[in-house]
Every structure is written in structure tokens, then in C-alpha cells.
PDB file of N, CA and C in Angstrom:
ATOM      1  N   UNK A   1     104.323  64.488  96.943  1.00  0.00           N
ATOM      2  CA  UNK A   1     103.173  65.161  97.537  1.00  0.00           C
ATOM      3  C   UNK A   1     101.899  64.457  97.080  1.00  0.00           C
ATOM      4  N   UNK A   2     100.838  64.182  98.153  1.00  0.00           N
ATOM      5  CA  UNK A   2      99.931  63.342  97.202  1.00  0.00           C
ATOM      6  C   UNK A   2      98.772  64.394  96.565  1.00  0.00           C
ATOM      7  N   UNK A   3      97.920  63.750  96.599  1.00  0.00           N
ATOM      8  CA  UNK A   3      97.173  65.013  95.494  1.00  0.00           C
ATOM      9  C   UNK A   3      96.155  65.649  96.707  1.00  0.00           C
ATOM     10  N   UNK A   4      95.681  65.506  97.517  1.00  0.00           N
ATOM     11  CA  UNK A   4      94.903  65.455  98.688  1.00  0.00           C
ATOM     12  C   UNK A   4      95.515  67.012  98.928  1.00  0.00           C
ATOM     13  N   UNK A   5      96.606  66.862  99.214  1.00  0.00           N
ATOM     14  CA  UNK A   5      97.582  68.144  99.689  1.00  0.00           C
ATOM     15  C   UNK A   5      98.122  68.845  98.653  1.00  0.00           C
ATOM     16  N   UNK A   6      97.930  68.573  97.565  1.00  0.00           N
ATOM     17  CA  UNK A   6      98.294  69.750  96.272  1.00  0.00           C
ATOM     18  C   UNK A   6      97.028  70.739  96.028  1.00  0.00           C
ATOM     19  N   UNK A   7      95.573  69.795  95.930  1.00  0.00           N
ATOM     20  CA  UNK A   7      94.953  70.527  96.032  1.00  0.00           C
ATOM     21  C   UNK A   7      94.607  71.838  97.290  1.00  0.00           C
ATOM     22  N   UNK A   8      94.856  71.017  98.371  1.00  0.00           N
ATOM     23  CA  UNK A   8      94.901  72.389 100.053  1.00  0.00           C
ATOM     24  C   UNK A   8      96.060  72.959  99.852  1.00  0.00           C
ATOM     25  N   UNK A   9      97.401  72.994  99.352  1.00  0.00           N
ATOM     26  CA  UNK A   9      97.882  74.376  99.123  1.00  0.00           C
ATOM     27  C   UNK A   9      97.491  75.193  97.858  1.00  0.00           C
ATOM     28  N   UNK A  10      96.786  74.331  96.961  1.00  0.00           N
ATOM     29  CA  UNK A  10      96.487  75.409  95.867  1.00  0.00           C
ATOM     30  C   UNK A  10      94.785  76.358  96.605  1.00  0.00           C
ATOM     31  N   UNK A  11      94.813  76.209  97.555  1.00  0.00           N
ATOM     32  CA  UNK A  11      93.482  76.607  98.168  1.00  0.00           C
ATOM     33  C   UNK A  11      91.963  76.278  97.057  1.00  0.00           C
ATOM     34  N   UNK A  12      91.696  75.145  96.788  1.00  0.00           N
ATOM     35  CA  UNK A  12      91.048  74.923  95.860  1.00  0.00           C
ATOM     36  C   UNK A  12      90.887  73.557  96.604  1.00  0.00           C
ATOM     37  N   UNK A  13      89.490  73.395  96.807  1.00  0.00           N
ATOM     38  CA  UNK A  13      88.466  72.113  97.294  1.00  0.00           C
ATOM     39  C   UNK A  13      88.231  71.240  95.632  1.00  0.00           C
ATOM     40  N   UNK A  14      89.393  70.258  95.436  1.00  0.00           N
ATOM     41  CA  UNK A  14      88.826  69.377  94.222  1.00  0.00           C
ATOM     42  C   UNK A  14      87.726  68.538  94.595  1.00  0.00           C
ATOM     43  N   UNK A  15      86.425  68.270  94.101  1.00  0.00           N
ATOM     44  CA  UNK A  15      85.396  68.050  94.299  1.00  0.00           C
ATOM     45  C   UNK A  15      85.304  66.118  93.677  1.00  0.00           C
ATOM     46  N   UNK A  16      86.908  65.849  93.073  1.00  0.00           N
ATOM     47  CA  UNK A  16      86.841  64.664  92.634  1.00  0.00           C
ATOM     48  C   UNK A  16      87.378  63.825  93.325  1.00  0.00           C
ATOM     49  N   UNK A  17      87.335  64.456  94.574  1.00  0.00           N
ATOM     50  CA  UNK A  17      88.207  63.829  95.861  1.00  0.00           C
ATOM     51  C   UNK A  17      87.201  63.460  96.729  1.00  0.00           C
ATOM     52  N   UNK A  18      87.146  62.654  97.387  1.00  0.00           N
ATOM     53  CA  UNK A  18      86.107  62.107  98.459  1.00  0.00           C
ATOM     54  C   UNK A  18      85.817  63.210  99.708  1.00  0.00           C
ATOM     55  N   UNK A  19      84.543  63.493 100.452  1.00  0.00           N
ATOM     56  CA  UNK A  19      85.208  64.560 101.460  1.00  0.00           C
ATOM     57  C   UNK A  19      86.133  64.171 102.772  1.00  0.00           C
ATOM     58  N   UNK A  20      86.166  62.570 102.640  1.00  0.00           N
ATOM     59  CA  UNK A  20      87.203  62.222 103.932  1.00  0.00           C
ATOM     60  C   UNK A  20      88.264  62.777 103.310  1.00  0.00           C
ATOM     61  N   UNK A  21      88.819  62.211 102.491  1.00  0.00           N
ATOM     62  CA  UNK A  21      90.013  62.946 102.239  1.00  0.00           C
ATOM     63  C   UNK A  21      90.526  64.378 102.375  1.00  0.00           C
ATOM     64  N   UNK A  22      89.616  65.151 101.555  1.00  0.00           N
ATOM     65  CA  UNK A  22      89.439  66.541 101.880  1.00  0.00           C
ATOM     66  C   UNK A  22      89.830  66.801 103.335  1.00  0.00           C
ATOM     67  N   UNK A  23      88.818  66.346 104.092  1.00  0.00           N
ATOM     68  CA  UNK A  23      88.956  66.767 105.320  1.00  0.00           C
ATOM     69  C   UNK A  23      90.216  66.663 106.160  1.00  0.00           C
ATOM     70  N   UNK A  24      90.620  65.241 105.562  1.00  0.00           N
ATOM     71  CA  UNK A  24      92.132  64.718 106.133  1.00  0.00           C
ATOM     72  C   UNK A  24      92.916  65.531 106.057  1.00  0.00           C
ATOM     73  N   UNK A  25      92.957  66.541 105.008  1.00  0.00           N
ATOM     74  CA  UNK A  25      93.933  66.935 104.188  1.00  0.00           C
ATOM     75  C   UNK A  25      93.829  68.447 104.541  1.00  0.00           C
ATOM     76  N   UNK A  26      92.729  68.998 105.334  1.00  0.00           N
ATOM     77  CA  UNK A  26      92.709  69.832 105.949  1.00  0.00           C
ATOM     78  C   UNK A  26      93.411  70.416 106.906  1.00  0.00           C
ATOM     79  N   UNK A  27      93.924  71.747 107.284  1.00  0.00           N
ATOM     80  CA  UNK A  27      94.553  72.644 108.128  1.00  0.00           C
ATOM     81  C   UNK A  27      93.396  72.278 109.708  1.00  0.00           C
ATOM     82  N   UNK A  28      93.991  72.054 110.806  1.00  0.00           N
ATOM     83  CA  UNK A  28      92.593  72.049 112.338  1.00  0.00           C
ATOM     84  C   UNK A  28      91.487  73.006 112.167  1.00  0.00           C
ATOM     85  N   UNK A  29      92.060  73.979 111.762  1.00  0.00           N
ATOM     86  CA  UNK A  29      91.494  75.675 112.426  1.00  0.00           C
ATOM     87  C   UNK A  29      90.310  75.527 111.286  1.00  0.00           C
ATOM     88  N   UNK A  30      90.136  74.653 109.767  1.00  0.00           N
ATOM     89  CA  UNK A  30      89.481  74.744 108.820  1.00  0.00           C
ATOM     90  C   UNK A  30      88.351  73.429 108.948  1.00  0.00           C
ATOM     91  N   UNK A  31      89.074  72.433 109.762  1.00  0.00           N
ATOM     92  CA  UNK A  31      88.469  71.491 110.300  1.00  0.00           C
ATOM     93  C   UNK A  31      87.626  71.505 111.350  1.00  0.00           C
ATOM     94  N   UNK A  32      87.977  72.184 111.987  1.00  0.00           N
ATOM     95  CA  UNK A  32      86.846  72.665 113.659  1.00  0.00           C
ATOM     96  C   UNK A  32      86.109  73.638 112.465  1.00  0.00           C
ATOM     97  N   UNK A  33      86.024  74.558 111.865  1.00  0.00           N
ATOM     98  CA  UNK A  33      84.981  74.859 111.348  1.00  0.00           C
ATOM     99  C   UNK A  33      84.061  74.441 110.514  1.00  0.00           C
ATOM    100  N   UNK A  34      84.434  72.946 110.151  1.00  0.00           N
ATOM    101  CA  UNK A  34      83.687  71.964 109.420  1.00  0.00           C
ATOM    102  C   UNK A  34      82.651  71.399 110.691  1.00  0.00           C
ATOM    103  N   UNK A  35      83.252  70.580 111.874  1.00  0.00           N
ATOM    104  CA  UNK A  35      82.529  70.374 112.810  1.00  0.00           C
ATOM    105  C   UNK A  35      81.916  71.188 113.609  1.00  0.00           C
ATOM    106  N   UNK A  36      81.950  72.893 113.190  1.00  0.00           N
ATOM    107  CA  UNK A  36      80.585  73.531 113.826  1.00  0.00           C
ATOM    108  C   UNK A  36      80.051  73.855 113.571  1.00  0.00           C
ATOM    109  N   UNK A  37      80.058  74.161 111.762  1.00  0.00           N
ATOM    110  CA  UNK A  37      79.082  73.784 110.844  1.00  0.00           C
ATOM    111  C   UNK A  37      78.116  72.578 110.986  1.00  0.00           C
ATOM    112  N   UNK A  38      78.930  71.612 111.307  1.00  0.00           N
ATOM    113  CA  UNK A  38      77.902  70.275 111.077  1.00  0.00           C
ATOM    114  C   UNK A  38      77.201  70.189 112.460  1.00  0.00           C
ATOM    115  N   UNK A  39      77.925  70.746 113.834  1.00  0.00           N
ATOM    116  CA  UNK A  39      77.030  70.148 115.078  1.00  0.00           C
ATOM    117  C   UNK A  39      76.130  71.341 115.494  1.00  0.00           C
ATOM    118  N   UNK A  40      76.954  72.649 115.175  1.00  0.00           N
ATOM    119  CA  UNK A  40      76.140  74.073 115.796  1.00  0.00           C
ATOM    120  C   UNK A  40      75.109  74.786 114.784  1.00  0.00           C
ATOM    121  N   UNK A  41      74.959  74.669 113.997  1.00  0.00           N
ATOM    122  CA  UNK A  41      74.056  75.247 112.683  1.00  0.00           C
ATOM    123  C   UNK A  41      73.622  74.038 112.291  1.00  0.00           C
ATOM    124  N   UNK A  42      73.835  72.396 112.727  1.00  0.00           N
ATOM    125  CA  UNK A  42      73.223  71.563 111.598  1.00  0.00           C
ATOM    126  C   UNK A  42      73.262  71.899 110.618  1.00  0.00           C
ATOM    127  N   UNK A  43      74.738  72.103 109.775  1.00  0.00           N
ATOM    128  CA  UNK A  43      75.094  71.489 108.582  1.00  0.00           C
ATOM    129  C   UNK A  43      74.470  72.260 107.623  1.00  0.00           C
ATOM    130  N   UNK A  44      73.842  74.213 108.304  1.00  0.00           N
ATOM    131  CA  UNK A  44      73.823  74.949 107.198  1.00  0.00           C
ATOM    132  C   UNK A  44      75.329  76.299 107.039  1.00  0.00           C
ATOM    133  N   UNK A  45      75.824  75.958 105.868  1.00  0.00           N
ATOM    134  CA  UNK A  45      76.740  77.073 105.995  1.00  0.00           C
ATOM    135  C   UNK A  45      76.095  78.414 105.873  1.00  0.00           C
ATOM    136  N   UNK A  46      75.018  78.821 105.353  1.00  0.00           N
ATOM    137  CA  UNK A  46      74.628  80.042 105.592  1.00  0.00           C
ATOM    138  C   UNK A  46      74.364  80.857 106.383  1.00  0.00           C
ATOM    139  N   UNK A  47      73.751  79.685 107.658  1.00  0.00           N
ATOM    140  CA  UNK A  47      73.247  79.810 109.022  1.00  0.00           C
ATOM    141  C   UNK A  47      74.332  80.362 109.678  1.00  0.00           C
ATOM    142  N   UNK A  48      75.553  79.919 109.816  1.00  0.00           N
ATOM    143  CA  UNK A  48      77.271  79.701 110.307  1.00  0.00           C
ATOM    144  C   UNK A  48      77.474  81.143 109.729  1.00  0.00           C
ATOM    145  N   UNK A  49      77.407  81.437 108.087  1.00  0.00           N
ATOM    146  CA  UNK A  49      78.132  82.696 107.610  1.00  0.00           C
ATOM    147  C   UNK A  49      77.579  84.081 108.298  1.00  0.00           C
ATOM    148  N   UNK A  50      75.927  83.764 108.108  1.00  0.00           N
ATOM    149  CA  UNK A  50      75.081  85.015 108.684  1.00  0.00           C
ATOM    150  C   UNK A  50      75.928  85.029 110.217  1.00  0.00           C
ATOM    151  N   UNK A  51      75.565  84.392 110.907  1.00  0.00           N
ATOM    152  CA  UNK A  51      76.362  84.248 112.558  1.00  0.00           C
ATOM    153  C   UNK A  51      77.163  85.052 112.561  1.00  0.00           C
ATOM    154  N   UNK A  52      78.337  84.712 111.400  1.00  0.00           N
ATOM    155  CA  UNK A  52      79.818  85.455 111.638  1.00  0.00           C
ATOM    156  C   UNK A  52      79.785  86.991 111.446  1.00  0.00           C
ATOM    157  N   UNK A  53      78.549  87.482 109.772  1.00  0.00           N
ATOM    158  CA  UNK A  53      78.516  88.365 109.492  1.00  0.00           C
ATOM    159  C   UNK A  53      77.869  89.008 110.916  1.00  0.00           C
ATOM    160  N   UNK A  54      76.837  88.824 111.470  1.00  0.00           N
ATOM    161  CA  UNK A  54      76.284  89.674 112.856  1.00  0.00           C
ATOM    162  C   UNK A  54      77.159  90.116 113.769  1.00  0.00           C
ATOM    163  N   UNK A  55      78.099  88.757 113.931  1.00  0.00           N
ATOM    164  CA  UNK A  55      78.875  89.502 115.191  1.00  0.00           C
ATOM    165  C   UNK A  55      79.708  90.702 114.610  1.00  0.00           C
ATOM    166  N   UNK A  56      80.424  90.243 113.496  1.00  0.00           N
ATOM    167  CA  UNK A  56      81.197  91.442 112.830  1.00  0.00           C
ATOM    168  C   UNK A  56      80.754  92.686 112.564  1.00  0.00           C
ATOM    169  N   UNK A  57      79.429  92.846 112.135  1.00  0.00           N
ATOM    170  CA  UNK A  57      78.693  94.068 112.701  1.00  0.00           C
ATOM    171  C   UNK A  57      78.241  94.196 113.808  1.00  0.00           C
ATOM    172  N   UNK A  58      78.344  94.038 115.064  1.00  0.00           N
ATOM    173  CA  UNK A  58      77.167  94.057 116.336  1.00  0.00           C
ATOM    174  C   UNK A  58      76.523  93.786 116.675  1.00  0.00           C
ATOM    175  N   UNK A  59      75.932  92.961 115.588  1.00  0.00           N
ATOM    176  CA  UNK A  59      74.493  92.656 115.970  1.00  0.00           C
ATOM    177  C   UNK A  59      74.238  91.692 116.515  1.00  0.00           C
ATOM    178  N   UNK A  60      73.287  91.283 117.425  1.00  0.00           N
ATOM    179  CA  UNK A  60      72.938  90.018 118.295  1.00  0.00           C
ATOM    180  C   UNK A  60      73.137  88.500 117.102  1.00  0.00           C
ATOM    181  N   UNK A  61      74.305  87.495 117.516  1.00  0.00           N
ATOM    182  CA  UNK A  61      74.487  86.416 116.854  1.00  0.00           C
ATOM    183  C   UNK A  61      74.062  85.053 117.674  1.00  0.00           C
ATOM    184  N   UNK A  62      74.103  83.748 117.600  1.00  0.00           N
ATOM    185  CA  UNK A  62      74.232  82.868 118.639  1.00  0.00           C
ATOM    186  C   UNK A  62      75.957  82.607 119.048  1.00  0.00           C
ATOM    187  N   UNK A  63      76.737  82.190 118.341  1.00  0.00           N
ATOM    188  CA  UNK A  63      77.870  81.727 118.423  1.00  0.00           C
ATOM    189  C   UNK A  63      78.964  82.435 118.415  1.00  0.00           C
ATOM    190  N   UNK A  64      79.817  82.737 119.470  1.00  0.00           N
ATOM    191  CA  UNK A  64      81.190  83.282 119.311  1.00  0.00           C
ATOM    192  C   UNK A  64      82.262  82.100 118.765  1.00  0.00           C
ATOM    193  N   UNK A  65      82.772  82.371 117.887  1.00  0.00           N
ATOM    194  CA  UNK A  65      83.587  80.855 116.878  1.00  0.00           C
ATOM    195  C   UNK A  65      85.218  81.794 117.381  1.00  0.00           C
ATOM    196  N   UNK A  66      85.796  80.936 117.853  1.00  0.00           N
ATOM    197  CA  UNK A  66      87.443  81.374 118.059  1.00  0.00           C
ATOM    198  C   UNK A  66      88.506  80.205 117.266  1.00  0.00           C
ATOM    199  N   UNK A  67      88.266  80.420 115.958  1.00  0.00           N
ATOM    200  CA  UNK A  67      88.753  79.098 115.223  1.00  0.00           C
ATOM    201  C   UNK A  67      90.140  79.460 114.907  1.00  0.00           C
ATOM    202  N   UNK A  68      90.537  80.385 115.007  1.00  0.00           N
ATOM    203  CA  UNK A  68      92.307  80.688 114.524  1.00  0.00           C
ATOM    204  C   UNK A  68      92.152  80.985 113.222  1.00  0.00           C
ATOM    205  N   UNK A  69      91.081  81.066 112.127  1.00  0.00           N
ATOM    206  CA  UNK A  69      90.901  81.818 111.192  1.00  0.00           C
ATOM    207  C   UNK A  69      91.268  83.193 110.407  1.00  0.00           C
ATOM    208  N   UNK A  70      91.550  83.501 109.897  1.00  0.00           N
ATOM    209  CA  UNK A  70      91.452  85.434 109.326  1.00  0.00           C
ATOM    210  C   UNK A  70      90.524  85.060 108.440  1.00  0.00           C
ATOM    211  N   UNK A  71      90.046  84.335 107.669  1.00  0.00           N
ATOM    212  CA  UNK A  71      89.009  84.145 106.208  1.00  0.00           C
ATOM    213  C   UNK A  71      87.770  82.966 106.377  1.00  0.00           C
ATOM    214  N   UNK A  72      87.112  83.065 107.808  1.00  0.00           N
ATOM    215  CA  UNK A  72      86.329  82.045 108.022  1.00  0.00           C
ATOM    216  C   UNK A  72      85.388  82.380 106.756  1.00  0.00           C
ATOM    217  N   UNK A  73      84.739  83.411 106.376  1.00  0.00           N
ATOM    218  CA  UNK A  73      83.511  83.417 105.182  1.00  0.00           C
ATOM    219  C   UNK A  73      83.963  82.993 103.904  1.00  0.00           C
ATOM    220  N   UNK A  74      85.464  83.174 103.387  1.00  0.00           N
ATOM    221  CA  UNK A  74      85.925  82.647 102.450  1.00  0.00           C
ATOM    222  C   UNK A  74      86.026  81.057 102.385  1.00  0.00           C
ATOM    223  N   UNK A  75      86.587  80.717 103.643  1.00  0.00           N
ATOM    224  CA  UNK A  75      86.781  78.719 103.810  1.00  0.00           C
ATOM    225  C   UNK A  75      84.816  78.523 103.529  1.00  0.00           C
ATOM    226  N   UNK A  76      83.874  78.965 104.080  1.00  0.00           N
ATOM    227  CA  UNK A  76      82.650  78.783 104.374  1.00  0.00           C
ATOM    228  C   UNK A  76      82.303  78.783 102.836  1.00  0.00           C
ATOM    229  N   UNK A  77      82.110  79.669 101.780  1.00  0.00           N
ATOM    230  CA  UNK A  77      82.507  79.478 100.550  1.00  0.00           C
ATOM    231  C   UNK A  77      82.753  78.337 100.157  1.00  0.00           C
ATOM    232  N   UNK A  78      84.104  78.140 100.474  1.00  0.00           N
ATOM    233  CA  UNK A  78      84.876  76.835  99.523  1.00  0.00           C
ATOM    234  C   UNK A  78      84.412  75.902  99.911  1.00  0.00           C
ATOM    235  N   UNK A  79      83.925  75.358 101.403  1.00  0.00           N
ATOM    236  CA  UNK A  79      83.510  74.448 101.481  1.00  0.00           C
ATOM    237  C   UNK A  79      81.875  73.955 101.532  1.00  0.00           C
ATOM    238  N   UNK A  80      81.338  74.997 100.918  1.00  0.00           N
ATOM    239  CA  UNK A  80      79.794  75.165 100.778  1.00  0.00           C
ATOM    240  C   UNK A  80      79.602  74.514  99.085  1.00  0.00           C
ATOM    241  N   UNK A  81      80.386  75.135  98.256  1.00  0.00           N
ATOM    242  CA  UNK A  81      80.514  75.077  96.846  1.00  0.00           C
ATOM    243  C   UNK A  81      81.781  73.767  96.763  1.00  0.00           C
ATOM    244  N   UNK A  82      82.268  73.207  97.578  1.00  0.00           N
ATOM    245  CA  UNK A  82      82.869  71.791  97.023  1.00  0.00           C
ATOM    246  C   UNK A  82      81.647  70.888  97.978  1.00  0.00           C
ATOM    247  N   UNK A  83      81.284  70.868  98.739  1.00  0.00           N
ATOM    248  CA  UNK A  83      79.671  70.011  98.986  1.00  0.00           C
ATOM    249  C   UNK A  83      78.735  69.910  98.003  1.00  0.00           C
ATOM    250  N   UNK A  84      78.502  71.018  97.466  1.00  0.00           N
ATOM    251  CA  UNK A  84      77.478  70.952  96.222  1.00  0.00           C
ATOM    252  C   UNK A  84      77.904  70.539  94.591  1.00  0.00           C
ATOM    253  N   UNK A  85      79.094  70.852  94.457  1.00  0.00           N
ATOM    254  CA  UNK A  85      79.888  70.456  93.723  1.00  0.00           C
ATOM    255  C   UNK A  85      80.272  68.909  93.687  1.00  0.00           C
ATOM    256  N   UNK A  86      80.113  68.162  94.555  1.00  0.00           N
ATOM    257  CA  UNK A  86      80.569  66.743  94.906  1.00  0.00           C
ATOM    258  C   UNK A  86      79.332  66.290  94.898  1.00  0.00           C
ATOM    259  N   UNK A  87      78.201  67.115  95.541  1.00  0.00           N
ATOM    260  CA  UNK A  87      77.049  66.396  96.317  1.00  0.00           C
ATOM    261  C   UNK A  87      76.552  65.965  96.771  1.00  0.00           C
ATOM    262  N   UNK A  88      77.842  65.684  97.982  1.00  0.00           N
ATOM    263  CA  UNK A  88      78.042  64.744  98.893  1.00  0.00           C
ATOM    264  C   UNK A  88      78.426  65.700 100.287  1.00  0.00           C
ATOM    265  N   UNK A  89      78.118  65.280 101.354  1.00  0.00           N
ATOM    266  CA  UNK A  89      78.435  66.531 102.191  1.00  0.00           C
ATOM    267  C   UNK A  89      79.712  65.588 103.199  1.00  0.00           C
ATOM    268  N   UNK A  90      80.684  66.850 104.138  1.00  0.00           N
ATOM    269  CA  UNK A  90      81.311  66.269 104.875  1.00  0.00           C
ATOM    270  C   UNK A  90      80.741  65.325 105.932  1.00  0.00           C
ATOM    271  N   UNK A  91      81.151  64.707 106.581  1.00  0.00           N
ATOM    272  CA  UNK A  91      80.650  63.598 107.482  1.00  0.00           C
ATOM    273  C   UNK A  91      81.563  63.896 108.775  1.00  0.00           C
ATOM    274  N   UNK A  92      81.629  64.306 109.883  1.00  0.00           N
ATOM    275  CA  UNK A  92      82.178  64.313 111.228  1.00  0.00           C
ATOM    276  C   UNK A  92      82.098  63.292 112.201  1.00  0.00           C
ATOM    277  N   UNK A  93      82.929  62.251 112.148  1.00  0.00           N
ATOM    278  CA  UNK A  93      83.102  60.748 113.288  1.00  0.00           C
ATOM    279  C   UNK A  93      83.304  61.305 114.425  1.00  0.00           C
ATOM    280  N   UNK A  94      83.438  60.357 115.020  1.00  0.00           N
ATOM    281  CA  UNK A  94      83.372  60.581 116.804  1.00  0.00           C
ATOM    282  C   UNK A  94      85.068  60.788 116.675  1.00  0.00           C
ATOM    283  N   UNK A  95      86.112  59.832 116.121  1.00  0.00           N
ATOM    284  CA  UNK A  95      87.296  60.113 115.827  1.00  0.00           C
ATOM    285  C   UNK A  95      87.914  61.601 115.340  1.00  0.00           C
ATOM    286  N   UNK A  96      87.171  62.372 114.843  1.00  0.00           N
ATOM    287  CA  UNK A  96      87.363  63.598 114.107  1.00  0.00           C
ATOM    288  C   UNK A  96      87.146  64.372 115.151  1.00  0.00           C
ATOM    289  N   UNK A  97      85.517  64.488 115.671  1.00  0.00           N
ATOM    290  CA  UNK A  97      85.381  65.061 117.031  1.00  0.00           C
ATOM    291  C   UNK A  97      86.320  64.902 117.685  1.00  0.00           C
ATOM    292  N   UNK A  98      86.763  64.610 118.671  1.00  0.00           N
ATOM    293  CA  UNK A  98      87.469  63.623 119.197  1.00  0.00           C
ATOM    294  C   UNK A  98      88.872  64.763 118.959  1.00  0.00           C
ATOM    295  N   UNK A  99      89.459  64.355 118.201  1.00  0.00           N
ATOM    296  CA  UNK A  99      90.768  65.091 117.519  1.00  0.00           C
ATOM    297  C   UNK A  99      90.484  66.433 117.894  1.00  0.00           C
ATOM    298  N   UNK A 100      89.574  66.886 117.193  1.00  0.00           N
ATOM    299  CA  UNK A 100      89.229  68.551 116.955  1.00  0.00           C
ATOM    300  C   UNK A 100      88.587  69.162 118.323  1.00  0.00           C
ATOM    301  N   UNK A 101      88.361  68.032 119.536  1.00  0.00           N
ATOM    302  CA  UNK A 101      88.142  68.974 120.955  1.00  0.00           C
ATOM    303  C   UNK A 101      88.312  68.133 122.093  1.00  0.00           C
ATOM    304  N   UNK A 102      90.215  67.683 122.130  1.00  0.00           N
ATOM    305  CA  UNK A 102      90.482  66.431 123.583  1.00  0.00           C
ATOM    306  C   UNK A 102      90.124  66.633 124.556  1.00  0.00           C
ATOM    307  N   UNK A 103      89.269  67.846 124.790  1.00  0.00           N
ATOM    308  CA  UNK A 103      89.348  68.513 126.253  1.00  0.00           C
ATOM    309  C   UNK A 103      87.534  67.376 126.233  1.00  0.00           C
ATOM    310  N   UNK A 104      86.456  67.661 125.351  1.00  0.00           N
ATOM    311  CA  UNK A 104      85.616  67.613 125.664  1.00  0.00           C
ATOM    312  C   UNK A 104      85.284  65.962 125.906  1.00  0.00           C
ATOM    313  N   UNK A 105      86.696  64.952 125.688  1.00  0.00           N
ATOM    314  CA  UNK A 105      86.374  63.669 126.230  1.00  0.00           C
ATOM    315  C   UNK A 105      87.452  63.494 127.680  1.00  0.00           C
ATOM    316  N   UNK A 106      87.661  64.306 128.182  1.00  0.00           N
ATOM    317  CA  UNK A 106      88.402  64.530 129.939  1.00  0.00           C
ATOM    318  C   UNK A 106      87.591  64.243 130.628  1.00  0.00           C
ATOM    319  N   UNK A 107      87.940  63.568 131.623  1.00  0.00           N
ATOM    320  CA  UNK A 107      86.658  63.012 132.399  1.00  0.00           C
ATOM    321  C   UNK A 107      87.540  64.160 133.752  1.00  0.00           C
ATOM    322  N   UNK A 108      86.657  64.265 134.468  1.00  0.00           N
ATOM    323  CA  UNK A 108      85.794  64.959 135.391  1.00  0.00           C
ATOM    324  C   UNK A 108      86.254  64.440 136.668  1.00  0.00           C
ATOM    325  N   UNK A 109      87.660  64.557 137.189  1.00  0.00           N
ATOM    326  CA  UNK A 109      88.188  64.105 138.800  1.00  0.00           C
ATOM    327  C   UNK A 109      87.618  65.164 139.970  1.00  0.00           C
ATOM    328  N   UNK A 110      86.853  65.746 140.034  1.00  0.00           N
ATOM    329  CA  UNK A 110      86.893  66.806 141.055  1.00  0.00           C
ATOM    330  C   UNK A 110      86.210  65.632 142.143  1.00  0.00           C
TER     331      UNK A 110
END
């Protein structure tokens, strides 16, 4: 097992790990919420957490997030505090994009 993946089943973001790796080493559903952190809030997790907390109470939010989650505020957490912890933030390629939404490079036959 390499260590990349010892640390993601111990649910614990090691911060002595690069965040590509991290990310590699990531579950999709934890990964698309990395990239809508970084493209829909610009890369604030607080911005993202408040969002989630509104809708969950009622209250007017911007974003409906359908990530396959049960613990999006908990991952938002871990990966707020292994960014600051590293001090280095995740980075999202066009390759990652890409992966995390095939539909949105389909081109358009109509």
C-alpha cells in the first residue's frame, strides 16, 4: 500500500505529502469538491461551508453541490486545515477538470 493511500483510509490529510498526491489519492466525490472549491467560491472553503450550511437550513445559498457526499463540512475541514498545514494549496489542471466533469468537454452535434 503506498503511503498516499494509508493516509486516505486513515481519513487523515498528511500535510508531508505534496497536494498532487493527496489529491491523487483521493475518493471523486472528495475531489469534485476540491474543484468547486477552487472554481465556484475561488478557493475559499468558508465561502463553500457557509453555502452548504444555508441550504441545510433554508436559507437563500448560491450553489446546489450534488457531490455523493454524507460529510461534505467535515472533508471541507480536512482539507482547509491540511492547506494551511502544508501551506501550499491544492492546484486543479485542465487534466483533473477534465476527469472530474467528461460531460463538460462533449462537443455539441445538434
Amino acid at each position: 500500500m503506498q503511503a498516499a493511500q494509508a493516509v486516505m483510509m486513515a481519513q487523515q490529510l498528511d500535510p508531508a505529502l505534496p497536494p498532487k498526491e493527496v489529491l491523487a489519492a483521493l475518493d471523486t466525490p472528495v475531489r469534485r469538491l476540491v474543484a468547486v472549491v477552487k472554481t465556484l467560491y475561488a478557493g475559499s472553503w468558508d465561502d463553500c461551508a457557509e453555502d452548504i450550511r444555508r441550504r441545510r437550513a433554508g436559507r437563500p445559498y448560491l450553489f446546489k453541490l450534488s457531490l455523493g457526499l454524507d460529510d461534505e463540512l467535515d472533508w471541507l475541514h480536512r482539507l482547509r486545515t491540511y492547506e494551511a498545514a502544508r501551506g501550499e494549496a491544492f492546484a486543479i489542471d485542465d487534466e483533473l477538470a477534465r476527469d472530474l466533469n467528461p460531460d463538460q468537454h462533449r462537443e455539441d452535434h445538434r
